[in-house]
Protein backbone atom coordinates (compact mmCIF):
# COMPACT_ATOMS: atom_id res chain seq x y z
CA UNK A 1 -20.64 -11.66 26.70
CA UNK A 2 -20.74 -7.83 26.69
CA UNK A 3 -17.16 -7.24 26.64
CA UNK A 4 -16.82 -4.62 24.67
CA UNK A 5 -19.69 -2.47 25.83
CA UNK A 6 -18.56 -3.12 29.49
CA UNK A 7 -15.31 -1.74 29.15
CA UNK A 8 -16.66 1.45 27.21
CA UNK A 9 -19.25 1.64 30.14
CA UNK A 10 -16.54 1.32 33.10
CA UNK A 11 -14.21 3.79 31.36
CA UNK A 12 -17.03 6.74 31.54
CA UNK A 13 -17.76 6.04 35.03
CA UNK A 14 -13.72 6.34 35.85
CA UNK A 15 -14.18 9.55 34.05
CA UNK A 16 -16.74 10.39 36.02
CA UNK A 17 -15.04 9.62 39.08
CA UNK A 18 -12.57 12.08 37.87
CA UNK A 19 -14.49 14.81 38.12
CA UNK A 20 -14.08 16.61 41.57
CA UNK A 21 -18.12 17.67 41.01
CA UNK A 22 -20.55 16.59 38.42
CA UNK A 23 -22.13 19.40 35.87
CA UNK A 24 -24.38 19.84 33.47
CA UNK A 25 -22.00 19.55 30.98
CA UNK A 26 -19.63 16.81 31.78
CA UNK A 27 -23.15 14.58 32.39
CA UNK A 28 -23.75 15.68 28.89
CA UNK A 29 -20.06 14.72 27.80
CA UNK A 30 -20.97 11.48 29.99
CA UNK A 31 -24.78 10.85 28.13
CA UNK A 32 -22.77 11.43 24.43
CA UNK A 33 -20.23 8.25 25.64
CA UNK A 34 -22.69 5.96 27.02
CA UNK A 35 -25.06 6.25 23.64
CA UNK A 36 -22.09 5.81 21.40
CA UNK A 37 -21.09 2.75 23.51
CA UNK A 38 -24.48 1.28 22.90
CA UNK A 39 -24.61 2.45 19.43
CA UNK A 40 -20.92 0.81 18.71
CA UNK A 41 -22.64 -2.61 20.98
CA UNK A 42 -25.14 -3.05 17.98
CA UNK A 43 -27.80 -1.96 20.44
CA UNK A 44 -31.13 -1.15 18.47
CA UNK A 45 -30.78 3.08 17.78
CA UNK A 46 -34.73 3.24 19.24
CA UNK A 47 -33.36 1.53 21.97
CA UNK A 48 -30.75 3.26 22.33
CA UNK A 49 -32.68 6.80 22.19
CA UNK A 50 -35.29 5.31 24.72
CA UNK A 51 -32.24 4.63 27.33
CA UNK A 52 -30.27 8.34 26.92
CA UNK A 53 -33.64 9.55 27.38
CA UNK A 54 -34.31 7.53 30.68
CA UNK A 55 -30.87 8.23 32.22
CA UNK A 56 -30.74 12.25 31.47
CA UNK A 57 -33.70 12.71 32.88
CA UNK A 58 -32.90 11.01 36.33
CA UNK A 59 -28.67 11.89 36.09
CA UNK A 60 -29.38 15.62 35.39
CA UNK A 61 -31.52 16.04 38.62
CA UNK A 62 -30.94 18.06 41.30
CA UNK A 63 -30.46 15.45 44.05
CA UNK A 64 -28.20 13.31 41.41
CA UNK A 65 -25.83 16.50 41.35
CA UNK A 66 -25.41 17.48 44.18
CA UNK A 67 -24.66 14.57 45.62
CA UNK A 68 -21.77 12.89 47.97
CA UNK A 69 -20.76 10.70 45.52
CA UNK A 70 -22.66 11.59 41.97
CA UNK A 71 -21.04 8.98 39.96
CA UNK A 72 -22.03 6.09 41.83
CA UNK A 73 -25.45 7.66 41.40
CA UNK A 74 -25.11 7.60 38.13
CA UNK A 75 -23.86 4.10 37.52
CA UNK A 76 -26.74 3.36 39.90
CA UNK A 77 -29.21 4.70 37.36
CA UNK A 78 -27.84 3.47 34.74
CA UNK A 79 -28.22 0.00 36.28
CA UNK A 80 -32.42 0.62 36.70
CA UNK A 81 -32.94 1.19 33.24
CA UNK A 82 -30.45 -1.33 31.68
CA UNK A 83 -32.40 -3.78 33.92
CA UNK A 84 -35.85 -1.93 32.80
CA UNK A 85 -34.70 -2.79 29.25
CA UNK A 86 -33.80 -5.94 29.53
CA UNK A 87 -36.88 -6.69 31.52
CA UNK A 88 -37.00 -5.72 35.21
CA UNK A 89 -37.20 -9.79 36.39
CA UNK A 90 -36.49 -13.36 34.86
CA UNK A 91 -39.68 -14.51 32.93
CA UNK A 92 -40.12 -18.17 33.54
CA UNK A 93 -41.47 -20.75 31.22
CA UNK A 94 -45.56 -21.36 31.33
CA UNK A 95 -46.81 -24.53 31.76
CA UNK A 96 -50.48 -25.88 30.78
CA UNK A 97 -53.21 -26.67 33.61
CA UNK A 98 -53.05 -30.27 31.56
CA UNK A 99 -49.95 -31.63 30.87
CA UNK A 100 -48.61 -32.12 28.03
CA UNK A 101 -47.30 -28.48 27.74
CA UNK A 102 -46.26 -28.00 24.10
CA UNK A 103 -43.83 -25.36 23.35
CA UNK A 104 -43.23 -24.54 19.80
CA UNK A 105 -39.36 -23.80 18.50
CA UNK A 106 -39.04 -21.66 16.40
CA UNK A 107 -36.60 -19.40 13.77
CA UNK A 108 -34.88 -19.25 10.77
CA UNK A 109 -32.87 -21.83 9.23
CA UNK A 110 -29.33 -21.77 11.35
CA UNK A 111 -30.02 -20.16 14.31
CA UNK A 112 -29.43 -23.12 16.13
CA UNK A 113 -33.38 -24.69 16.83
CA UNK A 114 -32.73 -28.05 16.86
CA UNK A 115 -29.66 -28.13 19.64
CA UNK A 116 -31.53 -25.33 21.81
CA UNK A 117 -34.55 -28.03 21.72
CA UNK A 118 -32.31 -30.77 22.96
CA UNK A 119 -30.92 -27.87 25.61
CA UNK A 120 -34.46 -27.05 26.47
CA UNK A 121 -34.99 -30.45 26.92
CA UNK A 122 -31.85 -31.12 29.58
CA UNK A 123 -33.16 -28.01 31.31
CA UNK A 124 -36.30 -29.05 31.53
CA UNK A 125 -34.99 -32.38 32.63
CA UNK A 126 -32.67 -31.59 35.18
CA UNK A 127 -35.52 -29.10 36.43
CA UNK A 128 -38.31 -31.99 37.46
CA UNK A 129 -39.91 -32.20 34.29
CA UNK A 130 -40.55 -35.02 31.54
CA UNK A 131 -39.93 -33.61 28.48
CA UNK A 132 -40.70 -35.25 24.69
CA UNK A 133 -38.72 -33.90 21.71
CA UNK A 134 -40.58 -34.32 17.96
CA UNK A 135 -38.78 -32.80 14.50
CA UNK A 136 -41.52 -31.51 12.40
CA UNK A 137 -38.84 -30.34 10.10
CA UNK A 138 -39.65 -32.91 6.92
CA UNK A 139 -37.42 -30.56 4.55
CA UNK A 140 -34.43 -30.14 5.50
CA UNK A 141 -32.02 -33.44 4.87
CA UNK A 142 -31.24 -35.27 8.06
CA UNK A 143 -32.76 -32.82 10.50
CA UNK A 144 -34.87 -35.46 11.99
CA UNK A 145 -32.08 -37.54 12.19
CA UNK A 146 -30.26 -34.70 13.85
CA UNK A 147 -33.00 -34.68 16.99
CA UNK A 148 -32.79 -38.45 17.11
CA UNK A 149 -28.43 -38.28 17.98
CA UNK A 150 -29.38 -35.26 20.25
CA UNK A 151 -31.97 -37.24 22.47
CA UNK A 152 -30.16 -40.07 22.35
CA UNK A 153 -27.15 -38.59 23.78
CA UNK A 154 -29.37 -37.23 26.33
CA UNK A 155 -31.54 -39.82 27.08
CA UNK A 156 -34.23 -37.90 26.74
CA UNK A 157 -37.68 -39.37 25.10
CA UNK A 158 -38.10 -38.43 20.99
CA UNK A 159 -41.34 -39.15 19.04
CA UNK A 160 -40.21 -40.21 15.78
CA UNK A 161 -43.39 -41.35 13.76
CA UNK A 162 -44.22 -43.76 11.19
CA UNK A 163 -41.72 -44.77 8.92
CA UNK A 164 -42.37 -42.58 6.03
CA UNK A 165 -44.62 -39.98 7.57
CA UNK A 166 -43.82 -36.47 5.59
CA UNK A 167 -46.79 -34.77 7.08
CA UNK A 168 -45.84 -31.69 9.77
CA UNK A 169 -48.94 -31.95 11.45
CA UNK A 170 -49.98 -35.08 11.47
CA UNK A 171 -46.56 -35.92 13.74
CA UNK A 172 -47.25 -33.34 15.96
CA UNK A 173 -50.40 -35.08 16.12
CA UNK A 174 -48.76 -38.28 17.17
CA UNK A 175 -46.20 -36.90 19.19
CA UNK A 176 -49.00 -35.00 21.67
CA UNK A 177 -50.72 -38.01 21.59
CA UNK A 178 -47.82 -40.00 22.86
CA UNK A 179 -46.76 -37.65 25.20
CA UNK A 180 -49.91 -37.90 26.88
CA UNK A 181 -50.28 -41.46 27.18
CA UNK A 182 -46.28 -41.86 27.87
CA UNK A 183 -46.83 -39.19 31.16
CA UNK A 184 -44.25 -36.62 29.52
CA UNK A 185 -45.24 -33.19 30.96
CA UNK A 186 -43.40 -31.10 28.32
CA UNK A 187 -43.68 -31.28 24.41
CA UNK A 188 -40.95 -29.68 22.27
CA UNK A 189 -42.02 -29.21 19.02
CA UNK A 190 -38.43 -28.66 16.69
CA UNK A 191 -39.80 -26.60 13.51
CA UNK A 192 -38.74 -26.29 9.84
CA UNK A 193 -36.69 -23.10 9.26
CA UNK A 194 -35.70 -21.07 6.08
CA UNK A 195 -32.84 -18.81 4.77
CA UNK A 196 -35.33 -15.91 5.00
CA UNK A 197 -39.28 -15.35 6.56
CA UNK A 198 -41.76 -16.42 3.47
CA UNK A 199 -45.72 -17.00 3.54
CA UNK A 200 -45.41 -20.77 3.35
CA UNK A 201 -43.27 -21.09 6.45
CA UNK A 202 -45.33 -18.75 8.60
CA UNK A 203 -48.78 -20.47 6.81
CA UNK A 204 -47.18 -23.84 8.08
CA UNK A 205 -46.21 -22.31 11.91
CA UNK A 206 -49.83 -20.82 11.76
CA UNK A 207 -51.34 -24.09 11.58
CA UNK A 208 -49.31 -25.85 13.85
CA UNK A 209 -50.04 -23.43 16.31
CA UNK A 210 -53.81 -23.65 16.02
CA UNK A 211 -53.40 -27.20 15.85
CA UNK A 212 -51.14 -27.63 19.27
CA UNK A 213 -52.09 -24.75 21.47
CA UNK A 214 -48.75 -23.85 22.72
CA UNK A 215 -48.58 -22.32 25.38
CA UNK A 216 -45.02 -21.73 24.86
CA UNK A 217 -44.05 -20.41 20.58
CA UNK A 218 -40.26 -19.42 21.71
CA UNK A 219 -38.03 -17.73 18.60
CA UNK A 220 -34.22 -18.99 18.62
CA UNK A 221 -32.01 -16.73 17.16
CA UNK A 222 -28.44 -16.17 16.47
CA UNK A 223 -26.87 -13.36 19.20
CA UNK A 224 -23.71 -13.17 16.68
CA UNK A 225 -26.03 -11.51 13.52
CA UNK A 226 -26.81 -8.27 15.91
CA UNK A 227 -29.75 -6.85 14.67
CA UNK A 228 -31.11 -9.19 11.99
CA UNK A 229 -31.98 -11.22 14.85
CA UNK A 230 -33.84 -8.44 17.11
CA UNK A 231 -35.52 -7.76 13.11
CA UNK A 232 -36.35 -11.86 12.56
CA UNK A 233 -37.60 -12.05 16.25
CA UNK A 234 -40.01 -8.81 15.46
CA UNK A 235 -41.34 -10.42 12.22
CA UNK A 236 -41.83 -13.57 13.58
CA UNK A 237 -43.91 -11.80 16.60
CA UNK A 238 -46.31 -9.71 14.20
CA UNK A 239 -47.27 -12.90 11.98
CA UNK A 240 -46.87 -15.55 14.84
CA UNK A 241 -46.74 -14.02 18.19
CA UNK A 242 -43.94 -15.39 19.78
CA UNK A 243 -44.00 -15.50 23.98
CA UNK A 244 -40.36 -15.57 24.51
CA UNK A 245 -36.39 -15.65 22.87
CA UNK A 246 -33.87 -18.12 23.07
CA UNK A 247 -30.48 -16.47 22.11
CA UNK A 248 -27.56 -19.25 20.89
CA UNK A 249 -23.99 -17.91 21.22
CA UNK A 250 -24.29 -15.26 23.28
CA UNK A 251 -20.65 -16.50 24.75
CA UNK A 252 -19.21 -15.92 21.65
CA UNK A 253 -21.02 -12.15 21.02
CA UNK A 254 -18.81 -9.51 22.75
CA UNK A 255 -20.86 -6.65 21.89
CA UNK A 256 -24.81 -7.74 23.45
CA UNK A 257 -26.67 -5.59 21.06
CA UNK A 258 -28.93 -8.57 20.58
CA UNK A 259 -29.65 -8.95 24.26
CA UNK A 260 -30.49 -5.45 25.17
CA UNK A 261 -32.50 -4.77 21.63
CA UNK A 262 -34.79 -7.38 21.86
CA UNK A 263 -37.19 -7.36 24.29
CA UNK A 264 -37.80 -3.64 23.60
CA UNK A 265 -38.72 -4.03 19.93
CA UNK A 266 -40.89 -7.32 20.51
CA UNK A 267 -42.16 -6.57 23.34
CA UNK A 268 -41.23 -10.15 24.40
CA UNK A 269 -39.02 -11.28 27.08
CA UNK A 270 -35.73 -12.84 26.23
CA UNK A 271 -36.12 -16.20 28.15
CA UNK A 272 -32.55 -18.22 27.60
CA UNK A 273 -29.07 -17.85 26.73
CA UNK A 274 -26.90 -20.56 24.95
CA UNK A 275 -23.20 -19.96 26.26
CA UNK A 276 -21.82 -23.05 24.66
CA UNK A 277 -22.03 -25.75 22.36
CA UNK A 278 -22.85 -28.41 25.68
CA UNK A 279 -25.78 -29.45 26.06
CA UNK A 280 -25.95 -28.12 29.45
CA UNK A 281 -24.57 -24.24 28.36
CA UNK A 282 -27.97 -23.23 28.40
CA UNK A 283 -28.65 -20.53 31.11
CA UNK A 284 -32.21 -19.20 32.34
CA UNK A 285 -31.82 -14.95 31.39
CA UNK A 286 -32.14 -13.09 34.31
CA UNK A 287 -32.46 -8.84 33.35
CA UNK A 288 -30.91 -7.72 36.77
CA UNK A 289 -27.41 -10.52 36.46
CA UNK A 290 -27.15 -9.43 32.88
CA UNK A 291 -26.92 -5.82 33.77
CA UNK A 292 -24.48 -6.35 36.31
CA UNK A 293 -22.13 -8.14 34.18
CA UNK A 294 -22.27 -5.40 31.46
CA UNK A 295 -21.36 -2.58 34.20
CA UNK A 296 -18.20 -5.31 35.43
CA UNK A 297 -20.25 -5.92 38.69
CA UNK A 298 -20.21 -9.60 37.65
CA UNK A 299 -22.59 -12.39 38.28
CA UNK A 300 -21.72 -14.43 41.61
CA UNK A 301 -25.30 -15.66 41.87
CA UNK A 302 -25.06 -17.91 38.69
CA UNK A 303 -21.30 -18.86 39.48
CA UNK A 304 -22.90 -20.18 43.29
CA UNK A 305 -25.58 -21.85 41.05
CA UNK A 306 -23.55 -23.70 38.64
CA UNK A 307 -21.45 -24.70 41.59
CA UNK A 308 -24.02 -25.83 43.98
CA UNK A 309 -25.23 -27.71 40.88
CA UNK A 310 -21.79 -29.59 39.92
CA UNK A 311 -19.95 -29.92 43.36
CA UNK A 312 -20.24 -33.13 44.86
CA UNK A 313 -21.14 -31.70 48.16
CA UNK A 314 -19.38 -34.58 50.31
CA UNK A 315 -16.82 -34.76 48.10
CA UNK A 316 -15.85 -30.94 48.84
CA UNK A 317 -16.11 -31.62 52.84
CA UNK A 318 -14.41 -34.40 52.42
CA UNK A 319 -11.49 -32.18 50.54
CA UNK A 320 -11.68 -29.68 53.11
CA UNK A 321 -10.12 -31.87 55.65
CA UNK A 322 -7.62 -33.26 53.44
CA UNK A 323 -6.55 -29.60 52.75
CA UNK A 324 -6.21 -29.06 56.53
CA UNK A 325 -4.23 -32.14 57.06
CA UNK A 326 -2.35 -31.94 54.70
CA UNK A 327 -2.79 -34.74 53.11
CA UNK A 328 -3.51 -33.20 49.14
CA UNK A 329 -2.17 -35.79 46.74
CA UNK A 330 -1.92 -35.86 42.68
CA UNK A 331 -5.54 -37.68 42.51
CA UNK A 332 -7.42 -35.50 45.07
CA UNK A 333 -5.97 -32.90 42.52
CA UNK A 334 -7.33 -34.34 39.56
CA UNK A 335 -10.49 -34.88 41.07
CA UNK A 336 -10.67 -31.20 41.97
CA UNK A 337 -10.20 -30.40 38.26
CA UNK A 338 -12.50 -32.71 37.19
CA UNK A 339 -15.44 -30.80 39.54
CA UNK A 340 -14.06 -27.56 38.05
CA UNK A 341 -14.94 -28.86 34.52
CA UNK A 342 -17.91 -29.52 34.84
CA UNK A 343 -18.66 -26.00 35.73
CA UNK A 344 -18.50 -25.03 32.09
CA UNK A 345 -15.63 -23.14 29.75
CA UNK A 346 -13.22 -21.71 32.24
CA UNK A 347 -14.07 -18.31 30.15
CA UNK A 348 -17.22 -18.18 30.93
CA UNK A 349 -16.68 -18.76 34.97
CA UNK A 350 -14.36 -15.59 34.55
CA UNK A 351 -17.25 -13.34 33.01
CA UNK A 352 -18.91 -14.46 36.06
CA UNK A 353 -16.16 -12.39 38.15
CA UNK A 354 -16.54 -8.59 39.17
CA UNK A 355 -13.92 -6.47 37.27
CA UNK A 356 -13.10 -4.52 40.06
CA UNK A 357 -10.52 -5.01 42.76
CA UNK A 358 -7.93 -7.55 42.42
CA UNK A 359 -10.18 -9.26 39.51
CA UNK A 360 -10.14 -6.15 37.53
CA UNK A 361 -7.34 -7.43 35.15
CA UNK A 362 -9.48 -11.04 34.95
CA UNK A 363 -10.89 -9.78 31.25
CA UNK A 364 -7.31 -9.63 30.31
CA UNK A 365 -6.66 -13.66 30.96
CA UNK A 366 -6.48 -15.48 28.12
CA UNK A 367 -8.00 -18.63 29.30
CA UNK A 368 -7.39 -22.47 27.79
CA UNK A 369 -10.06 -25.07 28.67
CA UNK A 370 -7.29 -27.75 27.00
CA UNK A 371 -4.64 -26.80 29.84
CA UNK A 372 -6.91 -28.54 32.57
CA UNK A 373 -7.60 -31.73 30.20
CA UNK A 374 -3.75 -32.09 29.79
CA UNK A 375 -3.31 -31.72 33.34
CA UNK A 376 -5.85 -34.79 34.33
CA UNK A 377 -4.45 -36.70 31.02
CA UNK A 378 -0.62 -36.34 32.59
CA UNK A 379 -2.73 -37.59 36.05
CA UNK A 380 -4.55 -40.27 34.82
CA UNK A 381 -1.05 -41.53 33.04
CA UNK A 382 0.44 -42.15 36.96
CA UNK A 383 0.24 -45.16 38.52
CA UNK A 384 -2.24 -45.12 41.98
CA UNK A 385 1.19 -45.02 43.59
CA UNK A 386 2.81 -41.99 41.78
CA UNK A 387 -0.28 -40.17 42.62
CA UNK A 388 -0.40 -40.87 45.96
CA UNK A 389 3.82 -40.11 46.33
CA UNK A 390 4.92 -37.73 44.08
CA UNK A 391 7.90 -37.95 45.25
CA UNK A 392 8.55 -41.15 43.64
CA UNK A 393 8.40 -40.16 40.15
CA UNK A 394 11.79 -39.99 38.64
CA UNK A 395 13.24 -39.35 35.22
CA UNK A 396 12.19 -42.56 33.38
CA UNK A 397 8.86 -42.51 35.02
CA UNK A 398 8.67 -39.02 34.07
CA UNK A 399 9.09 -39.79 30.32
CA UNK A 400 6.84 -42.85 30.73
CA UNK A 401 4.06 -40.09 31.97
CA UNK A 402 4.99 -38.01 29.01
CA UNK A 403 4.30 -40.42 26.64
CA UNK A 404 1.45 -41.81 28.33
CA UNK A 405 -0.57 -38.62 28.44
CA UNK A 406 1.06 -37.31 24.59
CA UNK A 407 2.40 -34.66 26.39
CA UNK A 408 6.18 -33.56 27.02
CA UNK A 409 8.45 -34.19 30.35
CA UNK A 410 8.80 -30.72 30.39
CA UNK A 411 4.95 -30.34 30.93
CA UNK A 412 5.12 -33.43 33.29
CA UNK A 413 7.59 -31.61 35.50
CA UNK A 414 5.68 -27.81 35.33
CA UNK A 415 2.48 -30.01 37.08
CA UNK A 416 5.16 -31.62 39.75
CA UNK A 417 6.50 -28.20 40.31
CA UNK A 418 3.07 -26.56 41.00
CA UNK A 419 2.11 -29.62 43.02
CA UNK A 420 4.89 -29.42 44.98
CA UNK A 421 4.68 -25.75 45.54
CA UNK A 422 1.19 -25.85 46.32
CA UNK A 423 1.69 -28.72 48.85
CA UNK A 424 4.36 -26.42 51.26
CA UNK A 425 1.85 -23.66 51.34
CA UNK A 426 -0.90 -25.61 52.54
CA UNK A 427 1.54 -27.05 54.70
CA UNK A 428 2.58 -23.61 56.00
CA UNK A 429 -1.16 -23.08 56.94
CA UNK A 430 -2.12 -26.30 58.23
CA UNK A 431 0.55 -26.16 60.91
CA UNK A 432 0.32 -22.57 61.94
CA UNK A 433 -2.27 -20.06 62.96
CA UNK A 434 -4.71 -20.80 60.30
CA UNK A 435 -4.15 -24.48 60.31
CA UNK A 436 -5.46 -24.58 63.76
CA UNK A 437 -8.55 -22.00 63.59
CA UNK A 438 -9.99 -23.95 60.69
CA UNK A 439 -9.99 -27.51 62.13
CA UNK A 440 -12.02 -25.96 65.06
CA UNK A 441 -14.49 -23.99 62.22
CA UNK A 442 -17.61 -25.63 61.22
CA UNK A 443 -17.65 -24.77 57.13
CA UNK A 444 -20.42 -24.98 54.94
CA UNK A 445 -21.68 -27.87 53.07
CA UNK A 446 -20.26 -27.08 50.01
CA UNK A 447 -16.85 -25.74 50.67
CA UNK A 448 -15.42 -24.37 48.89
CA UNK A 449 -18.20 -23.30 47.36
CA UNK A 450 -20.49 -23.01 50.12
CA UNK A 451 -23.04 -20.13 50.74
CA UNK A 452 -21.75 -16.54 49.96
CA UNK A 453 -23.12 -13.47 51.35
CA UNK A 454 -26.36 -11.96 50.27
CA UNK A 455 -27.16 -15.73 48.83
């Protein structure tokens, strides 16, 4: 996410940088970039005017020109008010005093409502709560059904009503009421969509909402469509009043326009981010992570959080010794990549990454999530044996691999290579200097992905 408008940013600050002292004019040459790199981002043009404004009035000061190193002033400002745009601090969900807390989902037909209410709901799950999931969607074909598959394949608790009941209301009715008396904490309330905002669809919202008392109405919308979505999210706020956004997709929307646009024109926080079609690629928005990652300062908080949430942390100790030893085979490999995939699309861990330094090239990788399935299908084709002596595997067992795991012997022998290769450095550290020091250190729980600094 942000790509585009990252690299445009970063290449006016190396500009910047260029300059042996910062004017009045090349800030103004500077200013004229940065707006057409938010204008070219899809970034709302009041928006857009709002920011300029913000950042020429602190960049063209005095104290920001005169001194030791203006640039990084400069990027520093521009940091404060992408972050003031966005919305200074993550807004959290609100609960009710008296549980069941409904929230209301809602948007326009496509935006993605129904899987961000079965992503709410793992959220919510995997975040101590007891959610309920209800369609109220009696239009659409199947849509009920769709909820049903979704919290069925989370295991997560649906209210699905009488038989025949066509009624909107009367199954949010039920599904309060069962909520309630079931000890679910959290209601999500899927709504009917349309193709476009029309009196009956808001008239229908209205009611449910003086019906339910959210105290959650949240407005999914598509991060892909740019500014129809900032324009639905508006509408939906003057005739609803929405108290938050969930934007789907936002790992496939390179430019952000979406993100940055939205919270100033609805005055509403942006509350979630879908980065993938998992159930578990939902990610809580946080304004000062988000600006980071669009001036390539990355976002290692998330990356520790995903990690401290998917690493088994014994398991990781546990591989920590066999790293120092030595004693690394095919299935403690396999095991590794399995840990790694649960982490989420290898892309996305990468836009987690600062661009600068030695990662600055890392939005050049072309990155393929199959590479690491192939890997633990050529694996999982090895006897317990093979994988525990590589050394073992000759040509016809090589070919019986290949086949095994549909994959080629050429393939096979790549991973044996790399294995191999990997094995004599560890070796090379395990018995030296290194090898030595490490045994004696005491490493953190979760290596290696233990506790970072400034975590």
């Amino acid at each position: 996410m942000f790509d585009n408008l990252s690299e445009k940013l970063q290449r006016v600050f190396k500009n910047l940088r260029g300059e042996g002292k910062l004017s009045a004019e090349n800030m103004e040459g500077a200013l004229r970039e940065i707006r057409m790199a938010l204008l070219e981002a899809d970034v709302n043009f009041r928006v857009v005017k709002q920011l300029i404004e913000n950042i020429k009035l602190k960049a063209m000061g005095e104290e920001v020109l005169t001194a030791l190193s203006p640039s990084q002033q400069v990027i520093k400002i521009v940091h404060e008010e992408l972050v003031k745009i966005l919305g200074s601090h993550e807004s959290k969900l609100r609960f009710a005093n008296e549980p069941p807390s409904v929230f209301l989902i809602v948007g326009l037909q496509g935006s993605g409502k129904t899987t961000s209410t079965g992503k709410l709901a793992r959220w919510l799950g995997k975040n101590g709560h007891r959610p309920m999931m209800v369609s109220v969607d009696v239009y659409r074909p199947a849509a009920r059904e769709q909820l049903r598959v979704i919290a069925a394949e989370l295991k997560e608790a649906i209210y699905e009503g009488a038989g025949g009941e066509k009624d909107p209301l009367e199954l949010a009715k039920g599904a309060r009421r069962e909520s309630a008396n079931s000890g679910r904490d959290v209601l999500l309330v899927d709504t009917a969509g349309r193709l476009h905002i029309d009196d009956e669809l808001m008239s229908e919202l209205q009611q449910l909402k003086e019906q339910l008392k959210p105290v959650e109405i949240l407005f999914v919308a598509d991060a892909m469509t740019g500014q129809d979505a900032v324009k639905s999210a508006d509408e939906f706020h003057k005739r609803l009043g929405i108290t938050g956004v969930i934007l789907t997709k936002m790992d496939g929307d390179a430019r952000g326009g979406a993100a940055l646009s939205i919270r100033h024109v609805t005055g509403q926080p942006l509350k979630f981010v879908g980065i993938g079609e998992k159930f578990d690629a939902l990610e809580a928005f946080h304004p000062d992570r988000a600006a980071n990652r669009i001036l390539g300062m990355g976002d290692i908080l998330s990356f520790i959080e995903k990690a401290e949430q998917a690493i088994d942390k014994k398991q990781a100790v546990e591989m920590q010794r066999k790293l120092i030893t030595n004693d690394f085979t095919l299935e403690d490999f396999r095991d590794q990549l399995r840990q790694i995939r649960k982490l989420g699309p290898l892309g996305s861990l990468l836009d987690m990454m600062p661009k600068v330094g030695i990662l600055k090239d890392l939005k050049d990788v072309k990155v393929d999530d199959g590479e690491i399935n192939r890997v633990v299908a050529i694996i999982d084709s090895m006897t317990p044996h093979e994988r525990d002596n590589h050394m073992i595997i000759n040509g016809s067992r090589r070919r019986r691999i290949a086949k095994g795991s549909g994959t080629s012997v050429q393939e096979v022998n790549q991973l044996l290579k790399q294995y191999a290769q990997a094995r004599k450095v560890m070796k090379s550290f395990s018995g030296g200097f290194l090898g030595k020091k490490f045994g004696k250190m005491k490493m953190p729980p979760g290596f290696p992905f233990g506790d970072m600094p400034g975590r």
